[in-house]
Protein backbone atom coordinates (compact mmCIF):
# COMPACT_ATOMS: atom_id res chain seq x y z
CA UNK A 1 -128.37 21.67 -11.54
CA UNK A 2 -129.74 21.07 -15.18
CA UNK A 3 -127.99 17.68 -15.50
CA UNK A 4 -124.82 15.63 -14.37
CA UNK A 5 -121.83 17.69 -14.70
CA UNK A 6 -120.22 15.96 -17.97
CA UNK A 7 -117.03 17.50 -18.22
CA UNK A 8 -114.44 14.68 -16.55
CA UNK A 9 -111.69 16.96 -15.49
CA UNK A 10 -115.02 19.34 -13.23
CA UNK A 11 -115.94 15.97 -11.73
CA UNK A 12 -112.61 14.94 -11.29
CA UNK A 13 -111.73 18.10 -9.87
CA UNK A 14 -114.61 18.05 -7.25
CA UNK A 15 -113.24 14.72 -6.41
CA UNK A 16 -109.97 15.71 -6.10
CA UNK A 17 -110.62 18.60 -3.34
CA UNK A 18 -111.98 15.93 -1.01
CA UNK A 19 -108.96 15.15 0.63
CA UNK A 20 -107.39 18.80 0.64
CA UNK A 21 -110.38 20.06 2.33
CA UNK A 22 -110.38 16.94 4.55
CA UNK A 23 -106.53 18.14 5.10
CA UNK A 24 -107.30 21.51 5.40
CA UNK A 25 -109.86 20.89 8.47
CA UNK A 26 -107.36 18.52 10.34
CA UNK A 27 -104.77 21.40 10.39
CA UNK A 28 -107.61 24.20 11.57
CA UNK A 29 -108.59 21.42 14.13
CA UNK A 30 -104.36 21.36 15.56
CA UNK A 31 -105.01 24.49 15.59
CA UNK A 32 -108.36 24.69 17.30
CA UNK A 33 -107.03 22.43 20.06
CA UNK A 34 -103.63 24.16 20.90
CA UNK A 35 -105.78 27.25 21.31
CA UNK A 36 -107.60 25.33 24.07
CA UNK A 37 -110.56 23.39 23.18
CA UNK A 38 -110.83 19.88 24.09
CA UNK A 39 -109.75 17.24 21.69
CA UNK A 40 -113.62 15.38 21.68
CA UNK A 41 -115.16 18.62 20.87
CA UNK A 42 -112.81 19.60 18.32
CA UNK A 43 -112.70 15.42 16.37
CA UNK A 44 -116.87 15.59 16.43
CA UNK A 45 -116.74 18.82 14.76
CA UNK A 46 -114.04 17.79 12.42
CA UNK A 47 -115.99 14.74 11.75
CA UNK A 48 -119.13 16.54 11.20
CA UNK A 49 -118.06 18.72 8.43
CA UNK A 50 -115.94 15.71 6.79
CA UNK A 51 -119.27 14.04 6.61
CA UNK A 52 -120.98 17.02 4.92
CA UNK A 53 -118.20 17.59 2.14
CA UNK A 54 -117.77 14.25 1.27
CA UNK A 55 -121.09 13.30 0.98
CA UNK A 56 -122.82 16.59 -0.39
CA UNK A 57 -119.72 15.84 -3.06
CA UNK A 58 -121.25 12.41 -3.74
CA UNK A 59 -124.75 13.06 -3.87
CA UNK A 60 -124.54 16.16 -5.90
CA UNK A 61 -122.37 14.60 -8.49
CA UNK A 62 -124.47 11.75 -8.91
CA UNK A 63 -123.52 9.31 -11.42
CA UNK A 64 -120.74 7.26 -9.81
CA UNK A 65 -120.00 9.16 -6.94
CA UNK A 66 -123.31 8.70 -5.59
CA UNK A 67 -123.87 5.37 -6.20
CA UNK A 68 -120.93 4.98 -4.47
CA UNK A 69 -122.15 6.59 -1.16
CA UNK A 70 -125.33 4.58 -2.19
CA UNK A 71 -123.28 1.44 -1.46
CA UNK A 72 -121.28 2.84 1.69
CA UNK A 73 -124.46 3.72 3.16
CA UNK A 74 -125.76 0.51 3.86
CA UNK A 75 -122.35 -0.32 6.24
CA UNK A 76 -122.84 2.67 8.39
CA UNK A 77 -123.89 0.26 11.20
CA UNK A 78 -119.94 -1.64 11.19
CA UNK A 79 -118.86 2.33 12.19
CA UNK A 80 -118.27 2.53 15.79
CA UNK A 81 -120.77 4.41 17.21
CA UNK A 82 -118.51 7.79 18.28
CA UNK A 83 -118.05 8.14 14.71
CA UNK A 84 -121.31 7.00 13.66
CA UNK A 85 -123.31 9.46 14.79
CA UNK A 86 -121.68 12.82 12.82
CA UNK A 87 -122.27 10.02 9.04
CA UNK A 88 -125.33 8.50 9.69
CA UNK A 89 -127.66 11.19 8.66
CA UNK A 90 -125.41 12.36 5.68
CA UNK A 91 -125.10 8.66 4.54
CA UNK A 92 -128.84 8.22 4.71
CA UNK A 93 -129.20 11.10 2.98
CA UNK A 94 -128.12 9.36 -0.69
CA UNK A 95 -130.56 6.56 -0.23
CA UNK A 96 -133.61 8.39 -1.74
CA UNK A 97 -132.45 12.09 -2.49
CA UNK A 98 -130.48 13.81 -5.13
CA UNK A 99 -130.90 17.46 -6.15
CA UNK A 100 -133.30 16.62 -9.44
CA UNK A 101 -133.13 17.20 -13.08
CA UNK A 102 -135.12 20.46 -14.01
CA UNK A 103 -138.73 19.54 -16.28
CA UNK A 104 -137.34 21.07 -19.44
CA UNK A 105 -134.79 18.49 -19.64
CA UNK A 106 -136.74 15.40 -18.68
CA UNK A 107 -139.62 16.35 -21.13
CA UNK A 108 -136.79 16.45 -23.86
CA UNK A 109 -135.56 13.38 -23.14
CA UNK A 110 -138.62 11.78 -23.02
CA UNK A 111 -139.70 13.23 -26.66
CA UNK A 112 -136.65 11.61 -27.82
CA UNK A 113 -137.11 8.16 -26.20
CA UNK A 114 -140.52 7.88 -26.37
CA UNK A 115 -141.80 9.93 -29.60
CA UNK A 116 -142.95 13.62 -30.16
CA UNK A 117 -146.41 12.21 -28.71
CA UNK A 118 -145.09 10.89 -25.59
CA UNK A 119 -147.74 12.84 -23.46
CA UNK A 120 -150.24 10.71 -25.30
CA UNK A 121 -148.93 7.27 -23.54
CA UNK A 122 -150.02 9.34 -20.60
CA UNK A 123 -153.31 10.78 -18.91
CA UNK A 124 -151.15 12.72 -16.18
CA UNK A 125 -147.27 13.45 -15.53
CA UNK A 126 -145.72 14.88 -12.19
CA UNK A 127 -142.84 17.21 -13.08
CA UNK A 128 -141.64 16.82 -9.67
CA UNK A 129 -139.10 13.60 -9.46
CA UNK A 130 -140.48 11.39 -7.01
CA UNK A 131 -137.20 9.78 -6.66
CA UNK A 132 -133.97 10.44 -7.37
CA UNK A 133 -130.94 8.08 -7.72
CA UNK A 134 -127.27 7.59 -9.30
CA UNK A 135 -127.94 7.47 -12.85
CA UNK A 136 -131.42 8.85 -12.99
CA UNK A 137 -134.64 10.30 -11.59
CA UNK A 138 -138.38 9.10 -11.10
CA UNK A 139 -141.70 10.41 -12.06
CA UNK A 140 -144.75 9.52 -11.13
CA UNK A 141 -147.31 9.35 -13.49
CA UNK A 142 -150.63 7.42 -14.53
CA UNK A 143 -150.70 5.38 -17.63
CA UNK A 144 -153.42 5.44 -20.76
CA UNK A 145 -155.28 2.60 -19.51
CA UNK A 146 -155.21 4.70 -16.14
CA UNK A 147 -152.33 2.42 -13.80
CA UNK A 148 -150.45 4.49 -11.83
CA UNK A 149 -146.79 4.27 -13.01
CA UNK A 150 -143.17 5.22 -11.93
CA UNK A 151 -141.34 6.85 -14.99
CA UNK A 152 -137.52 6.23 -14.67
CA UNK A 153 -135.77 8.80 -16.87
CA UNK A 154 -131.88 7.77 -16.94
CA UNK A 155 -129.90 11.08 -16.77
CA UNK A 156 -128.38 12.71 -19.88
CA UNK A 157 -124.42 11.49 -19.73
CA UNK A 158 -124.61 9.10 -17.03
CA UNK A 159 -122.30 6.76 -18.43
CA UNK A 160 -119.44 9.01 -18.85
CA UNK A 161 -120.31 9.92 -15.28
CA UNK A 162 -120.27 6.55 -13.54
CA UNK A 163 -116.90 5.92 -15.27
CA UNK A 164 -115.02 8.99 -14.78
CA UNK A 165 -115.91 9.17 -10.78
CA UNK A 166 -115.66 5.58 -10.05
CA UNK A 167 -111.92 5.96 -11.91
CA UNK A 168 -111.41 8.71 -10.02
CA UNK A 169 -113.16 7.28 -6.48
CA UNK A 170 -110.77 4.65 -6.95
CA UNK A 171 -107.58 6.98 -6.51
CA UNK A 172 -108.89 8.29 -3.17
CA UNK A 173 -109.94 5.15 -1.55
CA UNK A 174 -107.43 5.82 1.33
CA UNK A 175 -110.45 8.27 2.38
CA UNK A 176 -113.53 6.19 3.16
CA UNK A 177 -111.51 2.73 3.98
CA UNK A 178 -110.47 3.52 7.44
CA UNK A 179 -114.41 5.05 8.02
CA UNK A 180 -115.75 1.16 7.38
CA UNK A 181 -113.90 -1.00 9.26
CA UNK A 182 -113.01 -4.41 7.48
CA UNK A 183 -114.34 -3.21 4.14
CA UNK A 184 -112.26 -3.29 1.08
CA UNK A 185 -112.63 -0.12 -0.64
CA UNK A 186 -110.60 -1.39 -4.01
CA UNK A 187 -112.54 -3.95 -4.56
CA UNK A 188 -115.75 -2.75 -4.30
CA UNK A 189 -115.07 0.56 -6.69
CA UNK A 190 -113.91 -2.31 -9.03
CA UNK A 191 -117.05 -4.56 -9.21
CA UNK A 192 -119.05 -1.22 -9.25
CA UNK A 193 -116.98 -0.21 -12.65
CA UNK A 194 -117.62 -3.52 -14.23
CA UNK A 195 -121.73 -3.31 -13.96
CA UNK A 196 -121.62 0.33 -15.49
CA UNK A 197 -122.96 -1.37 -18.81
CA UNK A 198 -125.40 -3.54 -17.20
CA UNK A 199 -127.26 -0.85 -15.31
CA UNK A 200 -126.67 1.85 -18.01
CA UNK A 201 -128.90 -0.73 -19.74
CA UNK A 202 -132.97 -0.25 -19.07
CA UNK A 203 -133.79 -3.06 -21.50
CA UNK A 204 -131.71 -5.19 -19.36
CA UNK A 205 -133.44 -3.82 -16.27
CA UNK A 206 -136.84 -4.34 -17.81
CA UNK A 207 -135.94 -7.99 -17.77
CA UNK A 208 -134.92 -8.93 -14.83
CA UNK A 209 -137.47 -6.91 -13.13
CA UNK A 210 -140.43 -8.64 -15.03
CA UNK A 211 -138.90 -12.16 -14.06
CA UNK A 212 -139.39 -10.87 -10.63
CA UNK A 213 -142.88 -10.08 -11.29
CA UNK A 214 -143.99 -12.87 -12.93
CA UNK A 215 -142.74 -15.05 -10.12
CA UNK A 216 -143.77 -13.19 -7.24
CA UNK A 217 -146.94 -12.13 -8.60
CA UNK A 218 -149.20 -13.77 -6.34
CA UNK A 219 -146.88 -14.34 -3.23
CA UNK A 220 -148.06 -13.47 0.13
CA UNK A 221 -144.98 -11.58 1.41
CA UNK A 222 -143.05 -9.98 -1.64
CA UNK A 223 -144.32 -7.41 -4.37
CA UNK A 224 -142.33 -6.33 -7.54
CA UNK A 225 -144.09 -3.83 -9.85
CA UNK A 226 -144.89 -5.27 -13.05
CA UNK A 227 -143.05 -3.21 -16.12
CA UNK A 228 -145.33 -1.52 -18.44
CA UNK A 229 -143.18 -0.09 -21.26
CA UNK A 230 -139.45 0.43 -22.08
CA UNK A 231 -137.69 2.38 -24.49
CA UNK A 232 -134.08 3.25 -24.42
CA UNK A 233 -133.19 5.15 -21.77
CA UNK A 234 -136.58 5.30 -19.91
CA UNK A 235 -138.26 2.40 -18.07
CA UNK A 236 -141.90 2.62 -17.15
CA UNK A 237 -143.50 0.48 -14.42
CA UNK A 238 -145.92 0.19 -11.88
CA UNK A 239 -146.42 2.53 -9.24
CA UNK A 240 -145.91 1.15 -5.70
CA UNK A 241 -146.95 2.61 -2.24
CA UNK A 242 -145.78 1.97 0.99
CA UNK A 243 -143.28 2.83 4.03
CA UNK A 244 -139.86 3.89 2.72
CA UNK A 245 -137.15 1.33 4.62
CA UNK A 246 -135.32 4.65 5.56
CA UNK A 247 -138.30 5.31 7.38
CA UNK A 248 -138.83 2.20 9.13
CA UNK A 249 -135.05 2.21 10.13
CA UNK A 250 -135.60 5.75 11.11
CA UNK A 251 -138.95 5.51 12.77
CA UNK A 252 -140.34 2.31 12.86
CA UNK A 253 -141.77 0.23 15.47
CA UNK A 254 -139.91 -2.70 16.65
CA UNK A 255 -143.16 -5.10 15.25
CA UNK A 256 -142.18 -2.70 11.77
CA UNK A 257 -138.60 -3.20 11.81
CA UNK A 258 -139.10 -7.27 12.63
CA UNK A 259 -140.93 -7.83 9.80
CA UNK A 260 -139.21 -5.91 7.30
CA UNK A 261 -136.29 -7.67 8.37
CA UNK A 262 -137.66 -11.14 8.24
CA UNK A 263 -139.02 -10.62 4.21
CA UNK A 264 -136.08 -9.02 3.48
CA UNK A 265 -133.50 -12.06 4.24
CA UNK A 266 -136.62 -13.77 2.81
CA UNK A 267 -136.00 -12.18 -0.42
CA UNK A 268 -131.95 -12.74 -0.13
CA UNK A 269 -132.30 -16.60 0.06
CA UNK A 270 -135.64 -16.90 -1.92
CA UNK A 271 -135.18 -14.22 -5.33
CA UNK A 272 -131.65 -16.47 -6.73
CA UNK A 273 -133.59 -20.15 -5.81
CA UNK A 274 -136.65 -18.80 -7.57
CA UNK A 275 -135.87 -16.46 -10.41
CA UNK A 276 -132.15 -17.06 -11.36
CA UNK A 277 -131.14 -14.02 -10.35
CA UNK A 278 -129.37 -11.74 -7.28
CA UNK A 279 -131.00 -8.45 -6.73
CA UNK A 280 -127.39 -6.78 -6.34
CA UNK A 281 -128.63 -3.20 -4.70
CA UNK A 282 -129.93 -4.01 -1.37
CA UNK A 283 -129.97 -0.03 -0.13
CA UNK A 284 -132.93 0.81 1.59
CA UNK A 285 -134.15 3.16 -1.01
CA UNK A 286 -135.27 0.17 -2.89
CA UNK A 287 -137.39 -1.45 -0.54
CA UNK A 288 -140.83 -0.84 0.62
CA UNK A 289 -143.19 -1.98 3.85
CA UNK A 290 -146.37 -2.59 2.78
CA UNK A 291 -148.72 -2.63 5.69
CA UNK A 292 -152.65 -3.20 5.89
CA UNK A 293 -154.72 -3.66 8.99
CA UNK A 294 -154.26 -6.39 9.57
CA UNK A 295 -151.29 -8.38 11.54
CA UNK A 296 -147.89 -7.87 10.87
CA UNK A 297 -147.24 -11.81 9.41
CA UNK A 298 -149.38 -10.39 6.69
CA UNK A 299 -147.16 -7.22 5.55
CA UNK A 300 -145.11 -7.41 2.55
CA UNK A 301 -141.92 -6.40 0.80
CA UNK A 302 -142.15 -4.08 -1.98
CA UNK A 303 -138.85 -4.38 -3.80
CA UNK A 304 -137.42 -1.68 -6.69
CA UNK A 305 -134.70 -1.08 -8.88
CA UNK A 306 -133.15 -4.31 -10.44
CA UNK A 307 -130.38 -2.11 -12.69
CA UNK A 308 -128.07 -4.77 -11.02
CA UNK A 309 -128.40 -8.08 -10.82
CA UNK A 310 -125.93 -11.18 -10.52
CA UNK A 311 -126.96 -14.29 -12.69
CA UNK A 312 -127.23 -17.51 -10.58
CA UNK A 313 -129.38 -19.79 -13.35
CA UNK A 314 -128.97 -22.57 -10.12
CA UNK A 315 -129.87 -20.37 -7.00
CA UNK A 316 -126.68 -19.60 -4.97
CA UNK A 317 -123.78 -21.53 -4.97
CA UNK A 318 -124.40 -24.81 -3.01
CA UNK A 319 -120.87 -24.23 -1.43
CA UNK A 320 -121.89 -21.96 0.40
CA UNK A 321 -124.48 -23.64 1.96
CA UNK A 322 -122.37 -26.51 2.49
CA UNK A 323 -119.06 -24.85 3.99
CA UNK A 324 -122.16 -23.22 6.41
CA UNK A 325 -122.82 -26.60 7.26
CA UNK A 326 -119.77 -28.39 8.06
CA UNK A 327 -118.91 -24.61 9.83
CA UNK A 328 -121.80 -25.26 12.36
CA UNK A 329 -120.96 -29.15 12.33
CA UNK A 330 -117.51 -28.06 13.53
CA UNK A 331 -115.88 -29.99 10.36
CA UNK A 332 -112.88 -27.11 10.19
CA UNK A 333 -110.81 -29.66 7.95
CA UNK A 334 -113.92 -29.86 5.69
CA UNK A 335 -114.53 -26.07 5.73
CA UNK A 336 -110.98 -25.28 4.57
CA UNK A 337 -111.01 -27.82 1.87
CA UNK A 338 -114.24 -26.68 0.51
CA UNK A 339 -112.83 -22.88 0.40
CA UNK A 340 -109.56 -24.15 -1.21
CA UNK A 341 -111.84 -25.73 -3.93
CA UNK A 342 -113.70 -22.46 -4.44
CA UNK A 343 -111.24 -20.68 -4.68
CA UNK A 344 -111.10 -18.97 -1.15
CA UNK A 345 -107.79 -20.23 -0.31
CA UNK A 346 -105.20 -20.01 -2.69
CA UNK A 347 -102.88 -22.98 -3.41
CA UNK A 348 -99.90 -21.56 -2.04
CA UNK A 349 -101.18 -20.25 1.43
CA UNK A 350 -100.92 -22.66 4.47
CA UNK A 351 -103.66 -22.44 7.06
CA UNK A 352 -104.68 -24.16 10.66
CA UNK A 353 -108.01 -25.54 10.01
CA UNK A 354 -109.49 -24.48 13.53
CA UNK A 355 -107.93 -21.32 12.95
CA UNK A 356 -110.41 -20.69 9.72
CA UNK A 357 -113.34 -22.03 11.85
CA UNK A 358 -113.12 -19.59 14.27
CA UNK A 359 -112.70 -17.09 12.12
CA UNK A 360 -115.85 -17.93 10.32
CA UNK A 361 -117.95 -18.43 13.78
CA UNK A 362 -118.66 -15.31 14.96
CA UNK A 363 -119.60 -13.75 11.70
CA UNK A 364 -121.97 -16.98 10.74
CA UNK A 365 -124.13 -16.63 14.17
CA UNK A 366 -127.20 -16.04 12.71
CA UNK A 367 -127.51 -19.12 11.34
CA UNK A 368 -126.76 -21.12 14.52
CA UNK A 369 -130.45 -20.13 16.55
CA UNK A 370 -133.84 -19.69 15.82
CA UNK A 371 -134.29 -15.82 15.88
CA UNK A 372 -130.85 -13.43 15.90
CA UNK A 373 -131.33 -9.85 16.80
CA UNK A 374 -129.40 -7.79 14.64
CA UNK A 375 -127.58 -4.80 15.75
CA UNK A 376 -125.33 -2.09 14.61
CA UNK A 377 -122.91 -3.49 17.94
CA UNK A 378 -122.96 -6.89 17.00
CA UNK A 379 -121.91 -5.56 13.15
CA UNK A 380 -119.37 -3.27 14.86
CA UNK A 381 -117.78 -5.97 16.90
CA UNK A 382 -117.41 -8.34 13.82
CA UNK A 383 -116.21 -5.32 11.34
CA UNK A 384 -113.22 -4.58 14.26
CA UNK A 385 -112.49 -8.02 15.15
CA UNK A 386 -111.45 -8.47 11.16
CA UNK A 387 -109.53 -5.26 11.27
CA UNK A 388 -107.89 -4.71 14.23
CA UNK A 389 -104.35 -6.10 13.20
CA UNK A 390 -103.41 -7.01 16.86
CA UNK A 391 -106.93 -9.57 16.20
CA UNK A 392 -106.06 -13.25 14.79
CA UNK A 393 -108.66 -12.65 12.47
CA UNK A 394 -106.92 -10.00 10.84
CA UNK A 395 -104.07 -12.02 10.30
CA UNK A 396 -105.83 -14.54 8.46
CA UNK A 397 -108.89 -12.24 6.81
CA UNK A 398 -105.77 -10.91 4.89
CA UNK A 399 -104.89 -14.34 3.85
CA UNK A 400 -107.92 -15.19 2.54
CA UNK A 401 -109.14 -14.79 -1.20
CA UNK A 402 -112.21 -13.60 -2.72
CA UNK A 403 -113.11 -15.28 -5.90
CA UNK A 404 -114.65 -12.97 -8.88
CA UNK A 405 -117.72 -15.42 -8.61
CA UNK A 406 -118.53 -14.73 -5.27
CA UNK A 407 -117.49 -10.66 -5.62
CA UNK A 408 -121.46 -9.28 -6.11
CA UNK A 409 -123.08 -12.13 -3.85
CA UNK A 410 -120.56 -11.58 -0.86
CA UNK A 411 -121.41 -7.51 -1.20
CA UNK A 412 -125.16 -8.07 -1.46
CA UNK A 413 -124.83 -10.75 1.59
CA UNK A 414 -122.59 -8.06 3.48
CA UNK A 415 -125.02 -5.21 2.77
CA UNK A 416 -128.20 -7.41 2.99
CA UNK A 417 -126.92 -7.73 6.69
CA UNK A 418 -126.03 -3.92 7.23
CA UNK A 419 -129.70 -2.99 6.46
CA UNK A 420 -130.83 -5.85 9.04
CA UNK A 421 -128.58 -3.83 11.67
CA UNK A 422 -129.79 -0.51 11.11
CA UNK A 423 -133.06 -2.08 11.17
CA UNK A 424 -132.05 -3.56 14.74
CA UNK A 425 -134.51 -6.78 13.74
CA UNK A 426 -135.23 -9.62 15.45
CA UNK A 427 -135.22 -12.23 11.76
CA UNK A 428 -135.45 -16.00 11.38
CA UNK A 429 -132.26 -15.84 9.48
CA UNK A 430 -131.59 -19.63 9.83
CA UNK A 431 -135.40 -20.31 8.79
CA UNK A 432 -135.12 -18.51 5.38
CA UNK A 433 -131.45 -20.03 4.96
CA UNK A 434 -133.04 -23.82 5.52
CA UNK A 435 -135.58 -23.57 3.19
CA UNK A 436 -133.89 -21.69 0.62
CA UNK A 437 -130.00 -21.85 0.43
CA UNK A 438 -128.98 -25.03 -1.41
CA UNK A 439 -126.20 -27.46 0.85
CA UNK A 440 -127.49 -26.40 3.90
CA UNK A 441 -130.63 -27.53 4.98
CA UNK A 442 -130.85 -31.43 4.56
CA UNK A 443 -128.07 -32.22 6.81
CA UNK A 444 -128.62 -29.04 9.26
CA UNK A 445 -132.09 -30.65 9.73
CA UNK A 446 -130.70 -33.92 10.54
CA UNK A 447 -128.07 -32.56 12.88
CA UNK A 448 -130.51 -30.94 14.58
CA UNK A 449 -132.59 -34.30 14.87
């Protein structure tokens, strides 16, 4: 593949197919069944090759489509676990892999950005991607001054890309929505449409990831790489090492998979109080365990990729720290007003107070005790408790409102959470939340006391 297919009505046409193949295998699976073969056999298989098309589709396609299976990858621990099993590898698949841009193509691009002389800026250049993601690929290299360095190299026409899929994503939403339960597909293809520009946009990038730097340069438990040079289209930064998150969820040790859950809700709370800003792609292709010998309270979080970021110049909303208050106070009448005041609740829907609290309960557990375990069951019980229409949750979930403020930090929360499931991690949720999420610690504390 020499770069993303630009020509809308190809993409849109690969898009397109999905559900006619999708069609296509339900009708050989009738088929398959009244000829005699059990009904399990025959849905696993059906499921199995649904998961291959759709998500070879994505991750070929790039652009849009793949950083759409980017995002659906992180709730593959709501999907009940029958069904898990055929999407989990194909899901996991378009965290860290893409087939890559050929050499030719990324030395031309960097000739343009960069100048005739760009091998000069550099003492060595891998023409093998390291990395590759929705709108573009990554080299490693090593710097003049002889830093190693990740060369981000956006692809050629990824903007027409991202737009033309997401459009088109958009129009066969029916697909995916019934494979995440409780998750608005709409929604989310909308939000991802309006940051096109924003992560199209390396300068941008460059900026939010050296306010990341500069703060967490010397901090004990979370590493950004420092950016080195930007130009256009291409973003140069330090190199970092360390153990994939895919590969912790994958392989890790429970003492691994504790720890990288623990900085990672770290960095939720900690990255908007401290820098001003959300880090809006919480996949596990962007994060990195950074072990040494020595004990696992001394690991860090390497984090990558800030393309996307929300803009909180005060840290996150204090409302929600103080609706998470009154929640675990058991002030319902207090909860509801505060969500009516954000915007939750619209003016002309009527609601039971104690209804809304327990509807909140359940999903706010981990910050009622010390330590939660999460696990792709506890995710899957919450995601069918919200859609299961016969549920009183459902009833009211669909009643409820999500404001355009709280769009990104409610995804990022959501997915922040998914990753802490497939990690199966045992994480001082309510810790990080006490110290960092404004509203909720002072009078949690003196509950407590």
């Amino acid at each position: 593949m020499s770069d993303l297919p630009r020509k809308a009505v190809t993409r849109t046409a690969r898009l397109a197919a999905l559900p006619l193949g999708i069609a296509g295998r339900a009708t050989l699976g009738l088929g398959k069944r009244i000829g005699g073969r059990s009904a399990e056999v025959v849905t696993a298989e059906l499921q199995q090759a649904t998961a291959d098309q759709l998500f070879k589709v994505l991750g070929e396609l790039k652009g849009g489509a793949m950083k759409f299976g980017q995002v659906l990858s992180v709730f593959e621990a709501a999907l009940p676990e029958e069904v898990a099993g055929p999407y989990r590898a194909a899901l996991t698949k378009l965290q860290d892999a893409a087939p890559p841009m050929p050499a030719a193509k990324v030395h031309t691009a960097l000739a343009e950005r960069l100048g005739k002389d760009w091998r000069k800026k550099f003492k060595s250049f891998d023409d093998r991607p390291a990395a590759a993601a929705s709108i573009g690929q990554v080299h490693r290299a090593v710097w003049h001054d002889g830093r190693e360095v990740a060369v981000k190299v956006q692809y050629p026409g990824a903007g027409d890309a991202l737009l033309s899929d997401l459009a088109q994503l958009s129009r066969v939403a029916w697909l995916v929505g019934p494979l995440i339960p409780g998750l608005d597909i709409k929604p989310l293809i909308s939000e991802l449409r309006e940051r096109v520009a924003e992560e199209l946009d390396y300068e941008l990038e460059a900026q939010a990831q050296r306010r990341h730097a500069q703060e967490f340069a010397d901090d004990p438990d979370i590493t950004v790489p420092d950016v080195v040079a930007q130009a256009d289209q291409v973003l140069v930064t330090e190199w970092l090492d360390g153990t994939p998150m895919a590969e912790v969820i994958t392989n890790g040790t429970q003492e691994e998979r504790d720890r990288a859950g623990q900085l990672l809700a770290r960095f939720l709370f900690a990255g908007p109080s401290r820098t001003g800003l959300l880090h809006a792609d919480p996949h596990p292709g962007n994060f990195r365990l950074i072990k040494d010998d020595g004990p696992a309270s001394g690991w860090r979080l390497g984090v990558l990729d800030f393309g996307t970021v929300d803009r909180l110049p005060e840290g996150l909303p204090a409302p929600i720290g103080d609706s998470l208050r009154m929640a675990l106070a058991g002030d319902a009448a207090g909860v509801l007003d505060m969500l009516r005041e954000e915007g939750f609740v619209k003016p002309s829907i009527q609601l039971d107070p104690d209804a809304v609290l327990d509807y909140l309960l359940p999903i706010i557990e981990p910050a009622t005790v010390e330590t939660f375990h999460f696990t792709r069951a506890w995710m899957r019980a919450q995601a069918a408790r919200i859609a299961d229409p016969r549920s009183p949750a459902y009833n009211l979930g669909k009643q409820l409102n999500l404001p355009p403020a709280y769009l990104l930090i409610h995804r990022v929360t959501l997915s922040t959470i998914g990753v802490l499931c497939q990690l199966s991690a045992k994480a001082p949720f309510r810790a990080e939340m006490l110290e960092w999420l404004p509203g909720f610690a002072e009078e949690a504390e003196r509950v407590e006391s």
